[in-house]
Protein backbone atom coordinates (compact mmCIF):
# COMPACT_ATOMS: atom_id res chain seq x y z
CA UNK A 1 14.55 -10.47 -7.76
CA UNK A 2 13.70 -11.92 -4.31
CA UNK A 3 10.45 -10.48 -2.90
CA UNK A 4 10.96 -11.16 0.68
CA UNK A 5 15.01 -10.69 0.87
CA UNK A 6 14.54 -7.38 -1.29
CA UNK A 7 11.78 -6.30 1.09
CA UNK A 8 13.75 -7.12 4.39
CA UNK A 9 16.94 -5.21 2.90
CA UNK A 10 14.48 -2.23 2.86
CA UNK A 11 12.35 -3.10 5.77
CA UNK A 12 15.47 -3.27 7.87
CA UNK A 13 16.89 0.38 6.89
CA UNK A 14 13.22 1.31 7.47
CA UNK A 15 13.21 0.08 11.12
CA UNK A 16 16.60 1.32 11.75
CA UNK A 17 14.94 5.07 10.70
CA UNK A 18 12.00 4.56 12.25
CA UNK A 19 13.39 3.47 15.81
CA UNK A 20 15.27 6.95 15.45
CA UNK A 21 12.08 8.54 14.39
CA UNK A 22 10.31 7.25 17.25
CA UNK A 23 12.95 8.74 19.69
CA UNK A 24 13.26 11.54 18.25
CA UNK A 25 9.54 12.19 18.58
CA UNK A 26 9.94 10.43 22.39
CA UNK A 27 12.46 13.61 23.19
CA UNK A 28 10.03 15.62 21.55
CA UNK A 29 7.25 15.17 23.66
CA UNK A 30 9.60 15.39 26.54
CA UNK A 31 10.59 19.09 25.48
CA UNK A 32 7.70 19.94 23.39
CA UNK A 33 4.91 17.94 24.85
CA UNK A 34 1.80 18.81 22.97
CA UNK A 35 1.34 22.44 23.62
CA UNK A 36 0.76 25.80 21.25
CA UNK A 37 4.87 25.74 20.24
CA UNK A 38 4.77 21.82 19.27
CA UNK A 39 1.19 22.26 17.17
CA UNK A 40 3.92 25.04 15.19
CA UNK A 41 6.80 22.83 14.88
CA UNK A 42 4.05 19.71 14.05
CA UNK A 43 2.66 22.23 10.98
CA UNK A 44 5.91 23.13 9.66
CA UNK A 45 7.45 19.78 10.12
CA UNK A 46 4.02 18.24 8.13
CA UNK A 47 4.49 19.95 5.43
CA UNK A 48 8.45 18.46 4.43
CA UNK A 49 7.51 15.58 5.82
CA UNK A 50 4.19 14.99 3.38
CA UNK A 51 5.91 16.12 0.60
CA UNK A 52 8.70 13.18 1.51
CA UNK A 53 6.18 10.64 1.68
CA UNK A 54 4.60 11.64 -1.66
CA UNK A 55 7.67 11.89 -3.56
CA UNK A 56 10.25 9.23 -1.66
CA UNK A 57 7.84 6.57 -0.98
CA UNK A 58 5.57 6.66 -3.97
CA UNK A 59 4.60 8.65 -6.46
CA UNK A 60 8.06 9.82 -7.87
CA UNK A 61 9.03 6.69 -8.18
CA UNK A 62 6.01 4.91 -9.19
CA UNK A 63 6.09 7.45 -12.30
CA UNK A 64 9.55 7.51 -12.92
CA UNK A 65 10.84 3.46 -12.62
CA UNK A 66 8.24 1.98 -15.45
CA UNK A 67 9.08 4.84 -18.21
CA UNK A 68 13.11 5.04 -17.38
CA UNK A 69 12.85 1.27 -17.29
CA UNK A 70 11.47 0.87 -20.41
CA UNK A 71 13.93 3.70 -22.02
CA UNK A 72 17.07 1.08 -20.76
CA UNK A 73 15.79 -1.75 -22.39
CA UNK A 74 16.19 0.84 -25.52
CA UNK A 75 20.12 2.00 -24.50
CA UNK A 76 21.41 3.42 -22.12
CA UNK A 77 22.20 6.56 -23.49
CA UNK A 78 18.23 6.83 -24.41
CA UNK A 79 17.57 6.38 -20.74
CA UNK A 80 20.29 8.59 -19.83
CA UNK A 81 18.41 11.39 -22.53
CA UNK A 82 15.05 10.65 -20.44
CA UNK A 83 16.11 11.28 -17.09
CA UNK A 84 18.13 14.26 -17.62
CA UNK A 85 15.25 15.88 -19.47
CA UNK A 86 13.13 15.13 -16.04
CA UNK A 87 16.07 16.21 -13.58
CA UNK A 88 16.20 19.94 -15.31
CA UNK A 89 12.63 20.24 -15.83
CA UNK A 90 11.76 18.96 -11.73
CA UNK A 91 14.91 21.10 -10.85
CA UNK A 92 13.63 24.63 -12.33
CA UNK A 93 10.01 23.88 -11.23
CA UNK A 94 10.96 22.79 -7.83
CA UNK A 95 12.90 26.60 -7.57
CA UNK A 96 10.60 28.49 -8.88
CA UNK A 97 7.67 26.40 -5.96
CA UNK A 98 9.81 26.81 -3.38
CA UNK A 99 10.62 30.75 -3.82
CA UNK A 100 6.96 31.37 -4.80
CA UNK A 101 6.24 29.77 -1.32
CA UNK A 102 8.43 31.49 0.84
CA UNK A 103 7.31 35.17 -0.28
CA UNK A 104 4.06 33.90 -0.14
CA UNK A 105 4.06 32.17 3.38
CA UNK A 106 1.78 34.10 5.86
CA UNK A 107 -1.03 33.07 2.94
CA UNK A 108 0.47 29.30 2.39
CA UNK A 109 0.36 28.97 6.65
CA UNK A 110 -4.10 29.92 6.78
CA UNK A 111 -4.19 27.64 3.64
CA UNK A 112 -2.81 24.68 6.21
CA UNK A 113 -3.42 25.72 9.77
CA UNK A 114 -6.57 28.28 9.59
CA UNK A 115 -7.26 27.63 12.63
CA UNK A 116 -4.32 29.45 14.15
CA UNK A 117 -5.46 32.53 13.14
CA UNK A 118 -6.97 32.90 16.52
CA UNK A 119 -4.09 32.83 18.54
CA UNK A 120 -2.02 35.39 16.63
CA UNK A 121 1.69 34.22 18.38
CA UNK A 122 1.11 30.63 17.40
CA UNK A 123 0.33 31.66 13.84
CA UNK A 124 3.65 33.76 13.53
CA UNK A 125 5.67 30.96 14.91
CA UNK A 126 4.14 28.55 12.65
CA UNK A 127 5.18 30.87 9.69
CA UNK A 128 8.67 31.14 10.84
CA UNK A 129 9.14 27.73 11.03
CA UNK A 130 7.56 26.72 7.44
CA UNK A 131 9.54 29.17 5.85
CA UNK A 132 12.44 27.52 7.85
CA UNK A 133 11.85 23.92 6.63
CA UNK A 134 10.23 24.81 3.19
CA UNK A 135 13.81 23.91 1.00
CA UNK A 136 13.93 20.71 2.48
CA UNK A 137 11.13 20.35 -0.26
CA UNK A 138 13.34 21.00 -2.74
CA UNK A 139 16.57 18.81 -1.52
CA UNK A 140 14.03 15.48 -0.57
CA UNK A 141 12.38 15.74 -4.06
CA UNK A 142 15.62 15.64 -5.92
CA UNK A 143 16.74 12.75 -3.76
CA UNK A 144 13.69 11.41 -4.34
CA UNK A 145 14.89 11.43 -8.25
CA UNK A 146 18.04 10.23 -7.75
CA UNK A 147 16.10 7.17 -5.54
CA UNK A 148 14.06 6.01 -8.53
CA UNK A 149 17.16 5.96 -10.48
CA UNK A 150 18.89 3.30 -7.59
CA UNK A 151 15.61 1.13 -7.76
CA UNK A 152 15.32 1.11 -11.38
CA UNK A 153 18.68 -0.90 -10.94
CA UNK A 154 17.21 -2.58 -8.13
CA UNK A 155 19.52 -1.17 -5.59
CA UNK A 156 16.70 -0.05 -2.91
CA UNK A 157 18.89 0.07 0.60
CA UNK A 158 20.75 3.67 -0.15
CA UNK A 159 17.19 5.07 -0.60
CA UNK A 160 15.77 3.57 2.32
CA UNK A 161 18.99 4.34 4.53
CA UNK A 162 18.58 8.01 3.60
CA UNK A 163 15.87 9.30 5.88
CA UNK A 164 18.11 7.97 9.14
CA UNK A 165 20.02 11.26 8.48
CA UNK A 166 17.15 13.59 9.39
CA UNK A 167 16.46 11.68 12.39
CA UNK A 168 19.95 11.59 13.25
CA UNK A 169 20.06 15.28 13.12
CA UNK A 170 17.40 16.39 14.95
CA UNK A 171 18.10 13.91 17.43
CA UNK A 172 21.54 15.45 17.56
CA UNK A 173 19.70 19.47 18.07
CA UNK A 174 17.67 18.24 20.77
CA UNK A 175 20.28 16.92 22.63
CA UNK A 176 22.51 19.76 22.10
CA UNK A 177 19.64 22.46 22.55
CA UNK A 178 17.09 20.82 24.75
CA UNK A 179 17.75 23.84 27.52
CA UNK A 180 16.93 26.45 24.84
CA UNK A 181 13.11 26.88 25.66
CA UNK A 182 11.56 28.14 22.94
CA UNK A 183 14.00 28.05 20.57
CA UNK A 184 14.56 24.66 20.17
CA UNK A 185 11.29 24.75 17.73
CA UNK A 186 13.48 26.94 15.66
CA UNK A 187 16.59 24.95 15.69
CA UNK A 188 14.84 21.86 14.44
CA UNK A 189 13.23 23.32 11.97
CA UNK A 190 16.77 24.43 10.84
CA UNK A 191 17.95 20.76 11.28
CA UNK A 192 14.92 19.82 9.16
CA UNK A 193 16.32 21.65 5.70
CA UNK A 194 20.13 20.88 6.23
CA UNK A 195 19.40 16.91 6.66
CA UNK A 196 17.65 17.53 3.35
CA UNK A 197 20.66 19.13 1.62
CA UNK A 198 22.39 16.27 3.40
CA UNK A 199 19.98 13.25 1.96
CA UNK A 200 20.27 14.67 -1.26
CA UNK A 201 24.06 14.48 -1.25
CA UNK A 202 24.06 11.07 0.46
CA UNK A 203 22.20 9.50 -2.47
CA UNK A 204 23.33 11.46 -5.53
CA UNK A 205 26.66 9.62 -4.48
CA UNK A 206 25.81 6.14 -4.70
CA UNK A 207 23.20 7.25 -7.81
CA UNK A 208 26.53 8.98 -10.16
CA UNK A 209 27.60 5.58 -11.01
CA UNK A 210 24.01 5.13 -13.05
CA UNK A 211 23.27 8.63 -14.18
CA UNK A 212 25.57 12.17 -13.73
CA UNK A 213 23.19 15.26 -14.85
CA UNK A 214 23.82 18.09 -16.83
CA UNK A 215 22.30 21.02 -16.02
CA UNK A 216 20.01 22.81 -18.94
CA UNK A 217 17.73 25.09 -18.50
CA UNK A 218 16.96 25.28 -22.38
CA UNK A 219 15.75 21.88 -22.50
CA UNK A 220 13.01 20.73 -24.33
CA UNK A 221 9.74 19.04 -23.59
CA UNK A 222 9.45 15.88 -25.23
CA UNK A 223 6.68 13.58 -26.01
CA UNK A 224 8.35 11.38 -23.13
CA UNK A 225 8.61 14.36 -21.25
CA UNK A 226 4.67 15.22 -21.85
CA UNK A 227 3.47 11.48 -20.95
CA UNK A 228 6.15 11.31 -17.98
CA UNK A 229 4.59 14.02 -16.26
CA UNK A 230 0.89 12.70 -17.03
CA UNK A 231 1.35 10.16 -14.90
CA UNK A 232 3.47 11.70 -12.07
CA UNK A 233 1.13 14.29 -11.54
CA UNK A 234 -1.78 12.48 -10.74
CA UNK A 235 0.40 9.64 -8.85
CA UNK A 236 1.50 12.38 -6.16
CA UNK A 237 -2.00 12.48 -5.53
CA UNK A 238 -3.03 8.63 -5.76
CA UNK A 239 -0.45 7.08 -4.27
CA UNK A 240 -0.15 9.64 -1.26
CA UNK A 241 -3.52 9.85 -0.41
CA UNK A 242 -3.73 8.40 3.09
CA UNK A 243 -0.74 11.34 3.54
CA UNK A 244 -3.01 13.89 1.59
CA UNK A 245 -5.88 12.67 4.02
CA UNK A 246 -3.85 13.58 6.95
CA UNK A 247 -2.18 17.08 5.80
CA UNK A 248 -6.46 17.39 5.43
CA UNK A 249 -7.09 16.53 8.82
CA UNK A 250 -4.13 18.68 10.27
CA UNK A 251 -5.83 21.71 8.54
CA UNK A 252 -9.34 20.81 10.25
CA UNK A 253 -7.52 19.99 13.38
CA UNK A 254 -5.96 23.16 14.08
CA UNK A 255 -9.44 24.72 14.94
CA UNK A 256 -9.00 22.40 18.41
CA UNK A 257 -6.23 23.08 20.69
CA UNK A 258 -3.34 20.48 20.92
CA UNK A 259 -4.95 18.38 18.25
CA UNK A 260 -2.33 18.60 15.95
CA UNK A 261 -0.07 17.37 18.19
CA UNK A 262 -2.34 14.27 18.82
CA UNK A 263 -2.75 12.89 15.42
CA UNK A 264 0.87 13.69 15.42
CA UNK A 265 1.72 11.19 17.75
CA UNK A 266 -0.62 8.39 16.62
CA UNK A 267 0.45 8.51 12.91
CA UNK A 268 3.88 8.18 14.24
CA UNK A 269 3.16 5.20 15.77
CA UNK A 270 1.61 2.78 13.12
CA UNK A 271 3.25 4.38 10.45
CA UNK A 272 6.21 2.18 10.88
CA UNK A 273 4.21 -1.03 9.52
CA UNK A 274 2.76 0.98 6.41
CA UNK A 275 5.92 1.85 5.38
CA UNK A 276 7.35 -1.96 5.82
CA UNK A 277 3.63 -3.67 4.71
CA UNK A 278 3.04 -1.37 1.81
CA UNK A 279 5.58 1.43 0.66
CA UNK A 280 8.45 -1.26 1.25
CA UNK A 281 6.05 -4.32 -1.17
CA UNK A 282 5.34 -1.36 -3.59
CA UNK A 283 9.02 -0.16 -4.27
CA UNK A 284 10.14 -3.80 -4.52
CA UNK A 285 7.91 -5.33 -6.67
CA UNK A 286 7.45 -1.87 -9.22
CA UNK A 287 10.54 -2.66 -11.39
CA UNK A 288 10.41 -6.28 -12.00
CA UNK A 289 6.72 -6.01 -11.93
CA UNK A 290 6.81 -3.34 -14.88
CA UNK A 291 9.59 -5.54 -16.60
CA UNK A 292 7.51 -8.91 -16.94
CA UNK A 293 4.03 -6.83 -17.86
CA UNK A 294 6.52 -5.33 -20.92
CA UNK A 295 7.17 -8.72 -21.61
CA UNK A 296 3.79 -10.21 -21.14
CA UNK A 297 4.42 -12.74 -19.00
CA UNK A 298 1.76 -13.84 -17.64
CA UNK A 299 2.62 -16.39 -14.99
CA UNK A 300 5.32 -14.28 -13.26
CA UNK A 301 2.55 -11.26 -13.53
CA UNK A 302 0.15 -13.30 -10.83
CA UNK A 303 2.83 -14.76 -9.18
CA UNK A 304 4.80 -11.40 -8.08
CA UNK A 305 1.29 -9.86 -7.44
CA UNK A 306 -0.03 -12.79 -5.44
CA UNK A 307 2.55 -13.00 -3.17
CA UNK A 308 2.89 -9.05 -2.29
CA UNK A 309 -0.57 -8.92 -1.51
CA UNK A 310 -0.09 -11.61 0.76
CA UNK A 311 2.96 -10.41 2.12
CA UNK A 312 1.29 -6.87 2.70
CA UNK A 313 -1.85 -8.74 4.53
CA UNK A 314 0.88 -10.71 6.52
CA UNK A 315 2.36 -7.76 7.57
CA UNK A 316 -0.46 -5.78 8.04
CA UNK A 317 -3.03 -6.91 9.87
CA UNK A 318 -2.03 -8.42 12.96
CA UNK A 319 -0.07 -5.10 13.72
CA UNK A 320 -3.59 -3.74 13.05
CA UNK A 321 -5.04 -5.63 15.58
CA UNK A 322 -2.38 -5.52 18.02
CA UNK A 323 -2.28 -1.56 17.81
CA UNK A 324 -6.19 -1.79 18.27
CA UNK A 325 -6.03 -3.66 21.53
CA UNK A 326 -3.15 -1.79 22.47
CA UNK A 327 -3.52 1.64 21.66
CA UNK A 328 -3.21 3.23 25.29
CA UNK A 329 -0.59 0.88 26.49
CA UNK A 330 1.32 1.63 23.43
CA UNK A 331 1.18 5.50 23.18
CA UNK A 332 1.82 5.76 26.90
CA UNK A 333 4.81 3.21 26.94
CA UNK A 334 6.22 4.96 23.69
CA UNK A 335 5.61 8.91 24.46
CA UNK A 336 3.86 9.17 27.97
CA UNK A 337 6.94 11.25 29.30
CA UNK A 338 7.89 14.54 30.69
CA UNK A 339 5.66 17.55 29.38
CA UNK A 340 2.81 14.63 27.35
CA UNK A 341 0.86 13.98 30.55
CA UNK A 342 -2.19 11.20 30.42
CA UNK A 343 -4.42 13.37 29.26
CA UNK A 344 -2.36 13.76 25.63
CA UNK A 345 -1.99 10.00 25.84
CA UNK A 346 -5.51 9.18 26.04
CA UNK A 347 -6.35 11.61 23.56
CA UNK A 348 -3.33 10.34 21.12
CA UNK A 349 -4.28 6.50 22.12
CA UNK A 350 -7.69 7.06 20.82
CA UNK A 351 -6.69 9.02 17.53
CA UNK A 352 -4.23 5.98 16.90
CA UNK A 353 -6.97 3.23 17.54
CA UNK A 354 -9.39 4.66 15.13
CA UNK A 355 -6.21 4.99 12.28
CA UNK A 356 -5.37 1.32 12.97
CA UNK A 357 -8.46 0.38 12.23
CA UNK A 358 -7.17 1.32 8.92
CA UNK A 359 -3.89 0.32 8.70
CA UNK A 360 -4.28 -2.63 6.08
CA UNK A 361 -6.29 -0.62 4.17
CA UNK A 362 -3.45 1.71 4.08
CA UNK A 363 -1.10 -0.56 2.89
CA UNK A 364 -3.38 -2.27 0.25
CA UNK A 365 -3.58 0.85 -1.49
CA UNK A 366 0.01 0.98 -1.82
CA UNK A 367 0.04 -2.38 -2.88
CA UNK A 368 -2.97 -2.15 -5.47
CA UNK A 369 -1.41 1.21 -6.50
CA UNK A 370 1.32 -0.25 -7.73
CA UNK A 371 -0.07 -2.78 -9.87
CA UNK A 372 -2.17 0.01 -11.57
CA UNK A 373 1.38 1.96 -12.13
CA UNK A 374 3.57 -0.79 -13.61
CA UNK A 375 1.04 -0.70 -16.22
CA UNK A 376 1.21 2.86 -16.48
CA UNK A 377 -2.07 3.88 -15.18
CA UNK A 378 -2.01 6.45 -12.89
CA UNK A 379 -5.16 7.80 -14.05
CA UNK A 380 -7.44 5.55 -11.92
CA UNK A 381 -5.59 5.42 -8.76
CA UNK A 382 -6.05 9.21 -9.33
CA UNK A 383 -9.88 9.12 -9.66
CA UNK A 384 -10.14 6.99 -6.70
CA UNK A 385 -7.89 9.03 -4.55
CA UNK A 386 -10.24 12.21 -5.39
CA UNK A 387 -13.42 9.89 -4.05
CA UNK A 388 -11.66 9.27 -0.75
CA UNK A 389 -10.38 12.40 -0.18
CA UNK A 390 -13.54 14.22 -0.88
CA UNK A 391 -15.80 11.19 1.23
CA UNK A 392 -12.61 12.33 3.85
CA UNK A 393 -13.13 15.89 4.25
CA UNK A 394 -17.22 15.21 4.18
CA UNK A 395 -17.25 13.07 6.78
CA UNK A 396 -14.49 15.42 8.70
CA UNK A 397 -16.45 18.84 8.24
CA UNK A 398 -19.77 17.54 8.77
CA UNK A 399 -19.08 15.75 12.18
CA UNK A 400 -15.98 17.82 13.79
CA UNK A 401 -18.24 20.81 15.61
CA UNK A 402 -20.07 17.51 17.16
CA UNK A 403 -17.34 15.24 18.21
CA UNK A 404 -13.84 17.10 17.54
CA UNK A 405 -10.47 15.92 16.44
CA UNK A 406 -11.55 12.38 16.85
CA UNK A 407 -13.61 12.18 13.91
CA UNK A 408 -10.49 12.90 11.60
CA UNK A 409 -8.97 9.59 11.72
CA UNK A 410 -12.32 7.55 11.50
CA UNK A 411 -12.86 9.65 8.24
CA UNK A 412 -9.77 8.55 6.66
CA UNK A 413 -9.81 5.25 8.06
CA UNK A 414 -13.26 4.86 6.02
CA UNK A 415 -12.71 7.09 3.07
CA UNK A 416 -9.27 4.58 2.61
CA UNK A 417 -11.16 1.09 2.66
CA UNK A 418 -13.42 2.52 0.17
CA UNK A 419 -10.13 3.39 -1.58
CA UNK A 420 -9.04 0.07 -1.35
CA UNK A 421 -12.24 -1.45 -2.35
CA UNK A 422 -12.28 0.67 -5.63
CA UNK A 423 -8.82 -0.30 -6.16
CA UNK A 424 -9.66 -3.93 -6.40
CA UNK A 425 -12.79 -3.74 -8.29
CA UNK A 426 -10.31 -2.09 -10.82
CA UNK A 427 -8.06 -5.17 -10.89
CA UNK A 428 -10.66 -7.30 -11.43
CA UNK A 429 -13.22 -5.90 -14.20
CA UNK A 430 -9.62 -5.53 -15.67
CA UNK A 431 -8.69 -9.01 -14.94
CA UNK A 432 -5.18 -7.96 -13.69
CA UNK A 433 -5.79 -9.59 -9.97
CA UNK A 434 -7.65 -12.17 -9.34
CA UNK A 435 -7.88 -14.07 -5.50
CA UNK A 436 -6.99 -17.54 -6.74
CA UNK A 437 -8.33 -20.31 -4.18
CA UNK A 438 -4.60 -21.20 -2.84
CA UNK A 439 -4.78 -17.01 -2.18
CA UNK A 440 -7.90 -17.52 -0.46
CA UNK A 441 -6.51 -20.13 1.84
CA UNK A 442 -3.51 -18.85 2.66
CA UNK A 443 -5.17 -15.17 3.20
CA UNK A 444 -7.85 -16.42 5.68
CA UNK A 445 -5.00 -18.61 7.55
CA UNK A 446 -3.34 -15.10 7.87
CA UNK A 447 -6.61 -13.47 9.89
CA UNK A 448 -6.48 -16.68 11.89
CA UNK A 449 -3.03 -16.80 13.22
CA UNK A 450 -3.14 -13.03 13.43
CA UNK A 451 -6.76 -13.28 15.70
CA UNK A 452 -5.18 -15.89 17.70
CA UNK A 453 -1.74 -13.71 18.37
CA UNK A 454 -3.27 -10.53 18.41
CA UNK A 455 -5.75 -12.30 21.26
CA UNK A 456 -2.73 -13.61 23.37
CA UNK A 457 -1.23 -10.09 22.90
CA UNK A 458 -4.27 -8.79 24.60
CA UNK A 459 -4.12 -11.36 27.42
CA UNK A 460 -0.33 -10.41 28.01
CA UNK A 461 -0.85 -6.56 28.45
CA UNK A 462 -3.90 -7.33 30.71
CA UNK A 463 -1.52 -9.63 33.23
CA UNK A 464 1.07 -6.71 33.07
CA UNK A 465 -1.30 -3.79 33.35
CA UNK A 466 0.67 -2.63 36.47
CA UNK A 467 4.28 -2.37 34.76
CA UNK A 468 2.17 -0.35 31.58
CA UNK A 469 0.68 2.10 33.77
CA UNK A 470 1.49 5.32 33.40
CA UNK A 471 3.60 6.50 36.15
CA UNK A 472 5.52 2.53 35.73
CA UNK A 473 9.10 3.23 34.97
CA UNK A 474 8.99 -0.36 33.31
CA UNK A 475 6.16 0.30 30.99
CA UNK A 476 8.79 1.17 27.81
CA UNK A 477 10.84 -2.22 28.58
CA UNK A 478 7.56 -4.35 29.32
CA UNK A 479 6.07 -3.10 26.27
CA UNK A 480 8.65 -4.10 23.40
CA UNK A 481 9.07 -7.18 25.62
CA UNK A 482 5.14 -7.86 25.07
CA UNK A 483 5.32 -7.24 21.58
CA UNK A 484 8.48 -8.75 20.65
CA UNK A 485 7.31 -12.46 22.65
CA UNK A 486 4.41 -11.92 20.56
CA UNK A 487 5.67 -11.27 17.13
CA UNK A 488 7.90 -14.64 17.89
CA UNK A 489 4.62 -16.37 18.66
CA UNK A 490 3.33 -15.30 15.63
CA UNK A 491 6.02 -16.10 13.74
CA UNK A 492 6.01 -19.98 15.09
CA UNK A 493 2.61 -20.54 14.27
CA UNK A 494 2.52 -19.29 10.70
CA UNK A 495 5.44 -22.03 10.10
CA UNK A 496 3.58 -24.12 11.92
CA UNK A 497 0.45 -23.91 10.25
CA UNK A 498 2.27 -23.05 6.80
CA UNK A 499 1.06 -19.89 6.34
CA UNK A 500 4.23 -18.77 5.78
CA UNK A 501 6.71 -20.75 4.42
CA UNK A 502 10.89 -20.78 5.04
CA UNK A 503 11.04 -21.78 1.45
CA UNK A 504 9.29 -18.49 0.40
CA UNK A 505 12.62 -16.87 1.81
CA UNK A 506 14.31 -18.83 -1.29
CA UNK A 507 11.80 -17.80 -3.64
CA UNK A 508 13.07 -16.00 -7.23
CA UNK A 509 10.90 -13.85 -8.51
C-alpha cells in the first residue's frame, strides 16, 4: 500500500462530492435560506446524514475490515461464511429499526428537535420529512457493508465515489423544483432516500466480484458473530463522536430560532478537510495497519502510524487556521446568497470559527481511533467517546440560556481535544505510539509553515476585503483564488523546508 497515493485516490472522490455538497447547500440557502422550513429539512436531513457518517466513514468499517481480514487470511470461503452471517443479521435488524421508527416518528422527532414543539407547523413538517428520509438509513448502512468489503481488498475509490450520487440528486430536485415554494423541502427529502437505494446499488456492483449474499433469515449467531458486534457497537459511538456531538447540539439548538440552520452551514464548511485529514488517513491505513499488527511487525507498525499522524497534522491544521482567520469571508463568499442575508452569515461565521478551532482535534481522533481498532479495541475509544460527549452536553446545557447556540460548537470543540488527549495517553501507557524525535521535528516544522501560510492568508483577505464583502459579486471567485494561491504557497515551502517530501509520494507502505 501507498499511504499518500491511496489517500489522494480517496481524497480526490471526496473533493469531487464535497464541491457538489457545497453547491448543493449554496442553492439551498438560496431557496431555503435559514428559516423555520430549512431548520425541518436540516433535522430530517441530520439524521441520514449522521447515520452515514457513523457507518460509511467509520465505525462499520473500522469493525468490520480487521475481523473479515483476518477470516481471508483463513480462506476465502471462511471469510465469505463471516460476512454473510453479518449481512443477514445487519439486514433484519436494520428492517425491523427502520419500521419501528417510522410508526414511532412524532416521538423519535421531540427526542431530536424538542424544541419545535413550540411552533406546532414546524414540528409537523419536520416529522414528514424524517419519515421521508428515514430508509435512506437502511440503503447507506448496507452500502456501508458492501464498502468495508471493497477496502478490505484495498479498493477504496467506489466507496468514496458513492456519496456524489446524493449530491447529484438533490442538486438535480432543486434545479428542477426550485419554483415549488414549500414543497421543495419535501422533494429533497424524497431525493434523500432514492440516492440511498441508488448508493447501495452503485457499490453492491463493484463489491459482487468479492462477496454475493445469500439471504437467511435462520442464521445463526456465532462466536464471530458475538465478538463482531462487540466491537461495532461501541465503534458507532467512538469513532462518530464529533458527529454524535453535533446530532447533540442540533437537539439543544432547536430551542433558538434558525440555529439549526447555522451550525448547519458551518459544519458544512470544514467538514471537507476532516473527511480528507482524518476519515480518508483512517480508511487507508485500517487494513494494512491490521495486517502487519497480525503479523507483529513492528517496524512497519510505527512507520504506517507515524506517517498518518503526520499526514493528518499536515492536512489539518493549517486549514484550521486558515478557517479561523477566515471564517466570515469564507461563509459569506461560500453561502452569503439570496434568502441567507448577513445576519445568518455572521451568525454561521462565528459557529464555524469556534468548530475550527477544533478541526485537528477532529481528525486526530479519527486517526488515533484507528490505531485502537486495528488492534481490535473498540472498547476504549468507546469510554472516551462517553467522557466527551457527556463533558459536551455539560458544557452545552449549563451555558446555552446565557450565551445561545454559540456555546454548542465551543463545547464540542473542547469536549474533542480532551478526546484526543485521552486517545493518546492510551497509545502511550500502551506503548503503541510513541512521538519519535524525527516526529517531533517534522510535526513542529508543520505548525511553522502552516503559521507562516495561514499568516499570509490573513494578509491576502485583508488587501481584498472589498471584493469579499458581502454585496461583492467577486467575493466567490476572489475567495478560492485566495485560498488556492495560498495552498500553492504552502505547498512550496514544505518542499522547501522538507517538511514534506516528493519522495514520500513514492513511499511503500
Amino acid at each position: 500500500m501507498n499511504l499518500i497515493k491511496s489517500t489522494g485516490t480517496f481524497s480526490i472522490f471526496v473533493i469531487i462530492s464535497r464541491v457538489l455538497g457545497y453547491l448543493r447547500d449554496v442553492l439551498i440557502a438560496i431557496y431555503l435560506g435559514s428559516g423555520p422550513i430549512a431548520d425541518a429539512f436540516f433535522v430530517a436531513f441530520r439524521i441520514p446524514s449522521t447515520f452515514r457518517r457513523l457507518f460509511a466513514e467509520g465505525s462499520f468499517n473500522a469493525a468490520f475490515v480487521p475481523s473479515y481480514s483476518s477470516e481471508l487470511t483463513k480462506g476465502k470461503n471462511k471469510a465469505k461464511n463471516f460476512a454473510n452471517d453479518v449481512f443477514n443479521f445487519l439486514m433484519l435488524g436494520l428492517l425491523i429499526l427502520v419500521i419501528f421508527v417510522e410508526i414511532l416518528m412524532p416521538g423519535f422527532v421531540f427526542l431530536i428537535a424538542p424544541g419545535f414543539y413550540e411552533d406546532q407547523s414546524k414540528l409537523e413538517l419536520t416529522t414528514l420529512l424524517t419519515r421521508i428520509t428515514f430508509p435512506f438509513l437502511l440503503f447507506i448502512s448496507l452500502a456501508s457493508f458492501f464498502s468495508a468489503i471493497l477496502n478490505s481488498h484495498n479498493k477504496f475509490g467506489v466507496a468514496a465515489a458513492a456519496p456524489i450520487i446524493l449530491n447529484f440528486i438533490l442538486i438535480l430536485i432543486i434545479f428542477l423544483e426550485k419554483n415549488s415554494d414549500d414543497n421543495l423541502a419535501i422533494y429533497l427529502s424524497y431525493g434523500v432516500s432514492i440516492a440511498g437505494l441508488i448508493q447501495l446499488i452503485f457499490v453492491y456492483f463493484f463489491a459482487k466480484k468479492y462477496f454475493f449474499p445469500k439471504l437467511n433469515l435462520k442464521f445463526k449467531i456465532t462466536k464471530k458473530i458475538k465478538v463482531f458486534f462487540n466491537k461495532f457497537l461501541p465503534g458507532i459511538f467512538s469513532s462518530g463522536v464529533t458527529q454524535i456531538n453535533i446530532l447533540v447540539g442540533t437537539i439543544i439548538a432547536s430551542f433558538q430560532a434558525s440555529a439549526v440552520s447555522y451550525l448547519y452551514y458551518a459544519d458544512r464548511i470544514y467538514q471537507i478537510n476532516l473527511a480528507i485529514a482524518g476519515i480518508a488517513i483512517g480508511t487507508v491505513i485500517l487494513p494494512s495497519l491490521s495486517k502487519y499488527i497480525k503479523t507483529k511487525n513492528r517496524e512497519k507498525i510505527n512507520f504506517i502510524q507515524n506517517k498518518s499522524f503526520e499526514l493528518c497534522l499536515f492536512l489539518s491544521l493549517p486549514a484550521s487556521l486558515a478557517l479561523i482567520v477566515g471564517s466570515e469571508q469564507i461563509t459569506s463568499a461560500l453561502f452569503g446568497y439570496g434568502a441567507f442575508d448577513i445576519i445568518s452569515v455572521k451568525n454561521s461565521a462565528e459557529a464555524l470559527f469556534y468548530f475550527a478551532l477544533g478541526l485537528p482535534a477532529f481528525a486526530i481522533i479519527k486517526v488515533f481511533s484507528t490505531f485502537l481498532f486495528a488492534r481490535h479495541n473498540t472498547k476504549s475509544p468507546f469510554y472516551f467517546s462517553l467522557i466527551s460527549v457527556i463533558i459536551n452536553i455539560s458544557i452545552s446545557i449549563l451555558f446555552f440560556e446565557r450565551i445561545g447556540f454559540i456555546i454548542i460548537p465551543i463545547a464540542t470543540t473542547i469536549s474533542s481535544w480532551i478526546n484526543a488527549f485521552l486517545l493518546f495517553l492510551k497509545l502511550s501507557k500502551n506503548d503503541y505510539f510513541n512521538l519519535k524525535n524525527i516526529l517531533i521535528i517534522s510535526n513542529l516544522k508543520i505548525i511553522l509553515v502552516s503559521i507562516i501560510s495561514t499568516y499570509l492568508f490573513y494578509m491576502f483577505i485583508n488587501f481584498f476585503e472589498e471584493y469579499l464583502a458581502y454585496n461583492s459579486e467577486l467575493k466567490l471567485f476572489t475567495i478560492i483564488l485566495l485560498v488556492v494561491i495560498t495552498i500553492i504557497i504552502y505547498i512550496l515551502i514544505s518542499l522547501l523546508t522538507k517538511t514534506f517530501k516528493y519522495s514520500d509520494i513514492k513511499l511503500k507502505y
